[in-house]
N, C-alpha and C. Protein backbone atom coordinates (compact mmCIF):
# COMPACT_ATOMS: atom_id res chain seq x y z
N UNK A 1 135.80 89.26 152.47
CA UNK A 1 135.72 89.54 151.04
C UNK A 1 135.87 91.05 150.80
N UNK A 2 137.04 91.35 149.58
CA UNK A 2 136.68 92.77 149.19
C UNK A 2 135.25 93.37 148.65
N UNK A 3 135.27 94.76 148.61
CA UNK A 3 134.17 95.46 147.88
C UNK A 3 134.08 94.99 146.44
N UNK A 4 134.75 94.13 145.63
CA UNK A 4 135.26 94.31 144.59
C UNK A 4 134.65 92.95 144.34
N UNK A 5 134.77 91.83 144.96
CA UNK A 5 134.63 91.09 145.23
C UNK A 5 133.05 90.59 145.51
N UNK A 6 131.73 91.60 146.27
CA UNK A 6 130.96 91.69 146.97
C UNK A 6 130.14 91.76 145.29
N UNK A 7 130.46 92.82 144.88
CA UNK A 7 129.91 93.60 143.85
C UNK A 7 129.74 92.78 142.42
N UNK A 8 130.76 91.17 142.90
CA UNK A 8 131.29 90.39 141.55
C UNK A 8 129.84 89.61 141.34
N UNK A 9 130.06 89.51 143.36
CA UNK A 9 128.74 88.39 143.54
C UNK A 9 127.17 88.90 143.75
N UNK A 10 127.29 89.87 143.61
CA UNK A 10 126.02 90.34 143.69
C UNK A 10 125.54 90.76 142.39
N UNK A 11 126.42 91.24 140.97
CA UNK A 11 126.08 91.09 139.52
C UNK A 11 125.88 89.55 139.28
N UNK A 12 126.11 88.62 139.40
CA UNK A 12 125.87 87.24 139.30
C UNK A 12 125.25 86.56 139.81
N UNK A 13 124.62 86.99 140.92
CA UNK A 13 123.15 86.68 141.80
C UNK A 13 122.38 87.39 140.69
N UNK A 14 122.31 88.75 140.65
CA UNK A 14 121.31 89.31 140.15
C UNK A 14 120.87 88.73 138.56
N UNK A 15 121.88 88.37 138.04
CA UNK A 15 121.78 87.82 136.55
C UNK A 15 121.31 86.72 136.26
N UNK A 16 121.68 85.62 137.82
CA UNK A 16 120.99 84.19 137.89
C UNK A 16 119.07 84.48 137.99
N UNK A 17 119.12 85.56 139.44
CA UNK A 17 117.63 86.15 139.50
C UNK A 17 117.02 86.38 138.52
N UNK A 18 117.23 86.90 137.55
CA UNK A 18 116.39 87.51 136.22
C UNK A 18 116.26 86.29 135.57
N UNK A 19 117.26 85.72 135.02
CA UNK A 19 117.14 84.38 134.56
C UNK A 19 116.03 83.16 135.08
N UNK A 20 116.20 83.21 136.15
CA UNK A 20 115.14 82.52 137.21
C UNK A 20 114.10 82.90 136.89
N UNK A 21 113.42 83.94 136.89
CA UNK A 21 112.37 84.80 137.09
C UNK A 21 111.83 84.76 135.70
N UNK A 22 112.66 84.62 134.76
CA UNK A 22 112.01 84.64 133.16
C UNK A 22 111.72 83.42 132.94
N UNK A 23 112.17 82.55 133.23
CA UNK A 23 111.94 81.03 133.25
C UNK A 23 110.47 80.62 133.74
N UNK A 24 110.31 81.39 135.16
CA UNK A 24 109.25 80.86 135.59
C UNK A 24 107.83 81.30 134.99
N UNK A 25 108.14 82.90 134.53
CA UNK A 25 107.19 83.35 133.67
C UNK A 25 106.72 82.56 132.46
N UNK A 26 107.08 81.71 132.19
CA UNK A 26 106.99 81.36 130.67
C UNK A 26 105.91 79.91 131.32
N UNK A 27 105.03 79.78 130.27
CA UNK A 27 104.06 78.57 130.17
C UNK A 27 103.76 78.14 129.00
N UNK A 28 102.38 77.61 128.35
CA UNK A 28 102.53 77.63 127.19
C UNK A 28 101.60 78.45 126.26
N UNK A 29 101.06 78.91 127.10
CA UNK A 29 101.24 80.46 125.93
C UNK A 29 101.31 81.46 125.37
N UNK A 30 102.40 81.09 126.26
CA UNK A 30 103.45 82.86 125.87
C UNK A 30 105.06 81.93 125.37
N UNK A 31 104.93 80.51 125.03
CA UNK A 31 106.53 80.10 124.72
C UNK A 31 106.06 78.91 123.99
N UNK A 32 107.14 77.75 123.82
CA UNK A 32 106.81 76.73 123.03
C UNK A 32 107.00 75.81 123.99
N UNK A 33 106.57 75.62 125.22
CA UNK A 33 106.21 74.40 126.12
C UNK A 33 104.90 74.02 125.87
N UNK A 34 104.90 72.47 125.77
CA UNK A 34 103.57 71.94 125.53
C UNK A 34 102.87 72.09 126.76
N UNK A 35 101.32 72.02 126.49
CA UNK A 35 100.22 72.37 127.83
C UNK A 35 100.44 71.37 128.92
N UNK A 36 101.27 70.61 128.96
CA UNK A 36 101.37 69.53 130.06
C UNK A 36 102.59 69.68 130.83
N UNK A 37 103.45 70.91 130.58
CA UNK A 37 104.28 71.10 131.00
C UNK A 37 103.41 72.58 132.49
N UNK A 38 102.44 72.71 132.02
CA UNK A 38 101.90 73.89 133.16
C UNK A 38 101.28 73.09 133.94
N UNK A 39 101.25 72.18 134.94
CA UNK A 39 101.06 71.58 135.91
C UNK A 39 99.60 71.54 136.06
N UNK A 40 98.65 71.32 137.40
CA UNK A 40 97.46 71.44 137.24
C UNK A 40 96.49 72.79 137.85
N UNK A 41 97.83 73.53 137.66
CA UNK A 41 96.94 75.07 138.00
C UNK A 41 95.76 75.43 137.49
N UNK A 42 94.83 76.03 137.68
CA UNK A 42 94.21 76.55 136.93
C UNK A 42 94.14 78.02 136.77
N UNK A 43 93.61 78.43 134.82
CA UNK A 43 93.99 79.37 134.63
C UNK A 43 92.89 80.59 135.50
N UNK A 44 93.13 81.64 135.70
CA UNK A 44 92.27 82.44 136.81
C UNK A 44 90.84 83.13 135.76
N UNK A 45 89.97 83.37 135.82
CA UNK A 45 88.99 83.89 134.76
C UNK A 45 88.43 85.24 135.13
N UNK A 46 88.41 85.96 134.02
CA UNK A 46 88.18 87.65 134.44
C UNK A 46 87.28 87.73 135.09
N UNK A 47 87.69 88.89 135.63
CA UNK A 47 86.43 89.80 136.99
C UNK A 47 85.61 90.11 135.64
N UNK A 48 85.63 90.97 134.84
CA UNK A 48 84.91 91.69 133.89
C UNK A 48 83.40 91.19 133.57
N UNK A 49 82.41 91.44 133.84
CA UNK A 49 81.18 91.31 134.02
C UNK A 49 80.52 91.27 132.30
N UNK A 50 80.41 90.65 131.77
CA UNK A 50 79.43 90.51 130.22
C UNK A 50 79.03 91.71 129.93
N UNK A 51 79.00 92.30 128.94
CA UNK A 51 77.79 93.49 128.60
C UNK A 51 76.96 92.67 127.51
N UNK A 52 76.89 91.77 127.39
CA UNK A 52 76.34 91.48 125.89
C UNK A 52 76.75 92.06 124.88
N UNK A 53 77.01 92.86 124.72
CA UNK A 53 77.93 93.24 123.04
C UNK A 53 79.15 92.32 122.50
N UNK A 54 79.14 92.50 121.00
CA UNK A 54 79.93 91.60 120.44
C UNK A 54 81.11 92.58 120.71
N UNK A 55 82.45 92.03 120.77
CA UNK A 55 83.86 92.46 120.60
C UNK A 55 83.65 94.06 119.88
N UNK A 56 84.55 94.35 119.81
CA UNK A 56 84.67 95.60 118.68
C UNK A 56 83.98 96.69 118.63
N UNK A 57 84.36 97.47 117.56
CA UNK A 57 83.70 98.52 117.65
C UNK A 57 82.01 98.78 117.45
N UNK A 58 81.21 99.43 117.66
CA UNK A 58 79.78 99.23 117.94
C UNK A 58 79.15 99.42 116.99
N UNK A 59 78.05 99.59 116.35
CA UNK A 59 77.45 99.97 115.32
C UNK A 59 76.86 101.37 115.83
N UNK A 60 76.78 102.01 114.89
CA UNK A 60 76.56 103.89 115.20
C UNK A 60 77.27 104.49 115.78
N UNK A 61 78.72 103.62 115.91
CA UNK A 61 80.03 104.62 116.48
C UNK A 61 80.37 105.58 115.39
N UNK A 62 80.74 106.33 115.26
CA UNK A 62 81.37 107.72 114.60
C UNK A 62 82.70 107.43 114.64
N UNK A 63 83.75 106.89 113.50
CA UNK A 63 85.03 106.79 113.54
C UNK A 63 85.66 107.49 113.73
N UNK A 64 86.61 107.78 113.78
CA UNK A 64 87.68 109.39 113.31
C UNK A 64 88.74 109.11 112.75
N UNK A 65 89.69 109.74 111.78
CA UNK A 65 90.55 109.42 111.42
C UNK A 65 91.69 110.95 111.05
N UNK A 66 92.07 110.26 110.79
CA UNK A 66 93.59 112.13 110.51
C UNK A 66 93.17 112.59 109.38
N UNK A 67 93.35 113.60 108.97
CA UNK A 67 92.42 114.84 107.79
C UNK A 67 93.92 114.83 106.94
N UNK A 68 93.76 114.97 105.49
CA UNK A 68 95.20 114.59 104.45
C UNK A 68 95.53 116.36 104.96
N UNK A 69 96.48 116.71 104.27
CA UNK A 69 97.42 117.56 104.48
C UNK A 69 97.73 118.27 103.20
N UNK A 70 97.68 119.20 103.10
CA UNK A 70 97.60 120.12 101.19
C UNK A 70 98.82 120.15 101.35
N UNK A 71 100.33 120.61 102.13
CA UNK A 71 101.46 120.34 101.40
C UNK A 71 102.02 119.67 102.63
N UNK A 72 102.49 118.56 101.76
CA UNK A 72 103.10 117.36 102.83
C UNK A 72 104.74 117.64 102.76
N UNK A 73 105.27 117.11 103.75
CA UNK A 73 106.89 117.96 103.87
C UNK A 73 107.88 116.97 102.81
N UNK A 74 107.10 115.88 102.67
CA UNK A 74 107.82 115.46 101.68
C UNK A 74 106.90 113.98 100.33
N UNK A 75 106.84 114.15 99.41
CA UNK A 75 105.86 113.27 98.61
C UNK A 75 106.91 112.06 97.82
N UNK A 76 106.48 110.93 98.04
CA UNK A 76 107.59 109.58 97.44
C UNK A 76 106.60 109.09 96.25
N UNK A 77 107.05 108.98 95.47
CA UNK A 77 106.65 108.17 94.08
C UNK A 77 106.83 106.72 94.06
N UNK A 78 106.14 105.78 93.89
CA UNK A 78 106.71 104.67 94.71
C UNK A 78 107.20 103.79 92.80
N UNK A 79 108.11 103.37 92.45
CA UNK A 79 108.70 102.72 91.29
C UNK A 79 107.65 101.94 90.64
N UNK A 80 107.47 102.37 89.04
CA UNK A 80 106.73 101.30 88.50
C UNK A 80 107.59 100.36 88.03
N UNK A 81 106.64 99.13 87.32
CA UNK A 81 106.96 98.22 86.52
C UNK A 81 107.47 99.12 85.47
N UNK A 82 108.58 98.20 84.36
CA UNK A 82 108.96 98.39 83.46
C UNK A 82 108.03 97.57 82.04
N UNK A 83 107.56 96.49 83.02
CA UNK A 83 106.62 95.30 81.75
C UNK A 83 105.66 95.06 82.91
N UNK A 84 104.63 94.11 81.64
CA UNK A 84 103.57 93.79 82.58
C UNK A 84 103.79 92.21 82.84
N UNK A 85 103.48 92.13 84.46
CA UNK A 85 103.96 90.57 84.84
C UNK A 85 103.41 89.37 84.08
N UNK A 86 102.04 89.52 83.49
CA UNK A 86 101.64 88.61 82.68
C UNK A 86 102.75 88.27 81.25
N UNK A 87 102.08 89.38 80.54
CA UNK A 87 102.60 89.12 79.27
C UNK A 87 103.87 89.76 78.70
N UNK A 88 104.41 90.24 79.57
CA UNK A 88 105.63 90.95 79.77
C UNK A 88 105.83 92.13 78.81
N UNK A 89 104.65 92.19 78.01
CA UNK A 89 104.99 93.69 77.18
C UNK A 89 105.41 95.15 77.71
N UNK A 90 106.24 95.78 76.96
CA UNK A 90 106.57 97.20 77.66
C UNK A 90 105.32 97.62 77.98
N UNK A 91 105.48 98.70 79.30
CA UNK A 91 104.37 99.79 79.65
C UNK A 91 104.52 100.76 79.06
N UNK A 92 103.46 101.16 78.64
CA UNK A 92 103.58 103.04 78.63
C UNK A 92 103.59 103.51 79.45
N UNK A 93 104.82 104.38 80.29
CA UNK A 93 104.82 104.64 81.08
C UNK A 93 103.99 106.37 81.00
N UNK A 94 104.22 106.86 79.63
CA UNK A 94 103.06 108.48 79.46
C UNK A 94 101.17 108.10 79.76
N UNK A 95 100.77 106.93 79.46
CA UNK A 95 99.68 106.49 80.80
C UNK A 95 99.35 106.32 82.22
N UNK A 96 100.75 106.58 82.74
CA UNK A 96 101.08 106.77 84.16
C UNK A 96 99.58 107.22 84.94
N UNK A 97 99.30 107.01 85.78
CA UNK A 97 98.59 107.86 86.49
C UNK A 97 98.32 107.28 88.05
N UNK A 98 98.84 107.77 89.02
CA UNK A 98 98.38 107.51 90.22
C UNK A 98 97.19 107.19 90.90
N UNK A 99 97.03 106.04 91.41
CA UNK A 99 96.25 104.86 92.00
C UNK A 99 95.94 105.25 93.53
N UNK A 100 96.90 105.61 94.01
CA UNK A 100 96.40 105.40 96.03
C UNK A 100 97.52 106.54 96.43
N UNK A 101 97.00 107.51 97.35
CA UNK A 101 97.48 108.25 98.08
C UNK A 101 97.24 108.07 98.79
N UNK A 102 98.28 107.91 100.32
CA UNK A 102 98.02 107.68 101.95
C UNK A 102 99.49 108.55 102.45
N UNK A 103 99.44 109.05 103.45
CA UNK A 103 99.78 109.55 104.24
C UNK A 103 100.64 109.33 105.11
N UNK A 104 101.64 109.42 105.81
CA UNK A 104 101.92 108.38 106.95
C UNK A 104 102.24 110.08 107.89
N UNK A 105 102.24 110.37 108.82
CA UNK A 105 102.47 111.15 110.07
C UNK A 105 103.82 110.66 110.76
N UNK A 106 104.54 110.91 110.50
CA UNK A 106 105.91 110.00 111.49
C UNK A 106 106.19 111.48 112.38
N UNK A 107 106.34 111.23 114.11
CA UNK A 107 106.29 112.27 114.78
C UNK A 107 107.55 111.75 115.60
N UNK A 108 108.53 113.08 114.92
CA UNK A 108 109.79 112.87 115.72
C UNK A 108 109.92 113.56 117.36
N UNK A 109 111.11 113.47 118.04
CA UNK A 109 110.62 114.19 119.13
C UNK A 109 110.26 115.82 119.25
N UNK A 110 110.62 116.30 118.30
CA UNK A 110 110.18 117.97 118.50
C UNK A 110 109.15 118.30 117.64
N UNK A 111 109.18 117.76 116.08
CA UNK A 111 108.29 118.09 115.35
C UNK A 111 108.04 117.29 114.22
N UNK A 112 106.30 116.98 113.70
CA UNK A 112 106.85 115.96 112.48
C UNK A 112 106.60 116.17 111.19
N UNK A 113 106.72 115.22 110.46
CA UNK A 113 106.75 115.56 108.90
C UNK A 113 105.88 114.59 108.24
N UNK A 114 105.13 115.12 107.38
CA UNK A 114 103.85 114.35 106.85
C UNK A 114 104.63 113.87 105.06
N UNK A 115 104.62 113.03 105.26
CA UNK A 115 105.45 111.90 103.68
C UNK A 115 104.44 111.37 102.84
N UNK A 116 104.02 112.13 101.52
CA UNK A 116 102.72 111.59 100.69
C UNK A 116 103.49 110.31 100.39
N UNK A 117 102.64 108.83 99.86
CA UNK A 117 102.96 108.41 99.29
C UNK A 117 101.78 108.05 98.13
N UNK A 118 103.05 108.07 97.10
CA UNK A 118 101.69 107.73 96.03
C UNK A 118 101.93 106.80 94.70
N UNK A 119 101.27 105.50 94.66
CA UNK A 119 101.31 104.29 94.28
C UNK A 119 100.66 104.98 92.91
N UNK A 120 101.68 104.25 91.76
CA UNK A 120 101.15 104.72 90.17
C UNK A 120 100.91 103.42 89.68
N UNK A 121 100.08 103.39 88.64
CA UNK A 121 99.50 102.06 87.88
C UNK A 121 99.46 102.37 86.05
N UNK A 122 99.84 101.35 85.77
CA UNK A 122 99.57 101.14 84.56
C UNK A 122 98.58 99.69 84.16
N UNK A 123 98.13 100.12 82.64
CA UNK A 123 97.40 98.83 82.64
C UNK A 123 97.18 98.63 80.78
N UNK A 124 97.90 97.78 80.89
CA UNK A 124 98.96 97.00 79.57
C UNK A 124 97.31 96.61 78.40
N UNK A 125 98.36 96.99 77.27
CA UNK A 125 96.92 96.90 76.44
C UNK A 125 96.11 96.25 76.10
């Protein structure tokens, strides 16, 4: 056999392999095979020793969270209604006034940019 040849069959082994190999990974639940399709293995049960605590975070933990930002690199207005969904009367839109400011941090690879966003509300007479 050529090199050419070697190289045909060894991309097509390797592609059957992966294929193989993803197949066998799969049970039911991580896919949509019913539980009778996983034979009579049994599933293995953690080393991890109990602490007695419930799941989650603890009581008298101290959260933390990201601190807002006085000028954000860029602030979005997010579109009001034109009417109100009930009764469909026009808004005043000169009652405008903003409802929720959040933040988002998007961190590109060198440096990032902090994007206000800020949700406006009206509320129909």
């Amino acid at each position: 056999l050529t090199r050419g040849e070697l190289e045909v069959i060894i991309v097509t082994l390797w592609d059957r392999l992966v294929a193989l190999e993803t197949k066998v990974d799969k049970n039911s639940s991580n896919s949509s095979k019913p539980p009778s399709s996983d034979g009579l293995v049994k599933k293995t049960r953690s080393l991890r020793e109990a602490s007695g605590k419930q799941a989650g975070g603890q009581l008298g933990h101290k959260g933390t969270t990201l601190k807002r930002v006085e000028q954000p690199t860029e602030t979005l207005f997010h579109r009001l209604p034109m009417q109100c969904d009930q009764c469909h009367h026009l808004l005043p839109l000169n009652q405008a006034r903003v409802s929720e400011r959040r933040q988002v941090f998007d961190v590109p690879e060198r440096a990032f940019a902090v994007v206000e966003h800020c949700s406006v509300e009206l509320v129909c007479q």
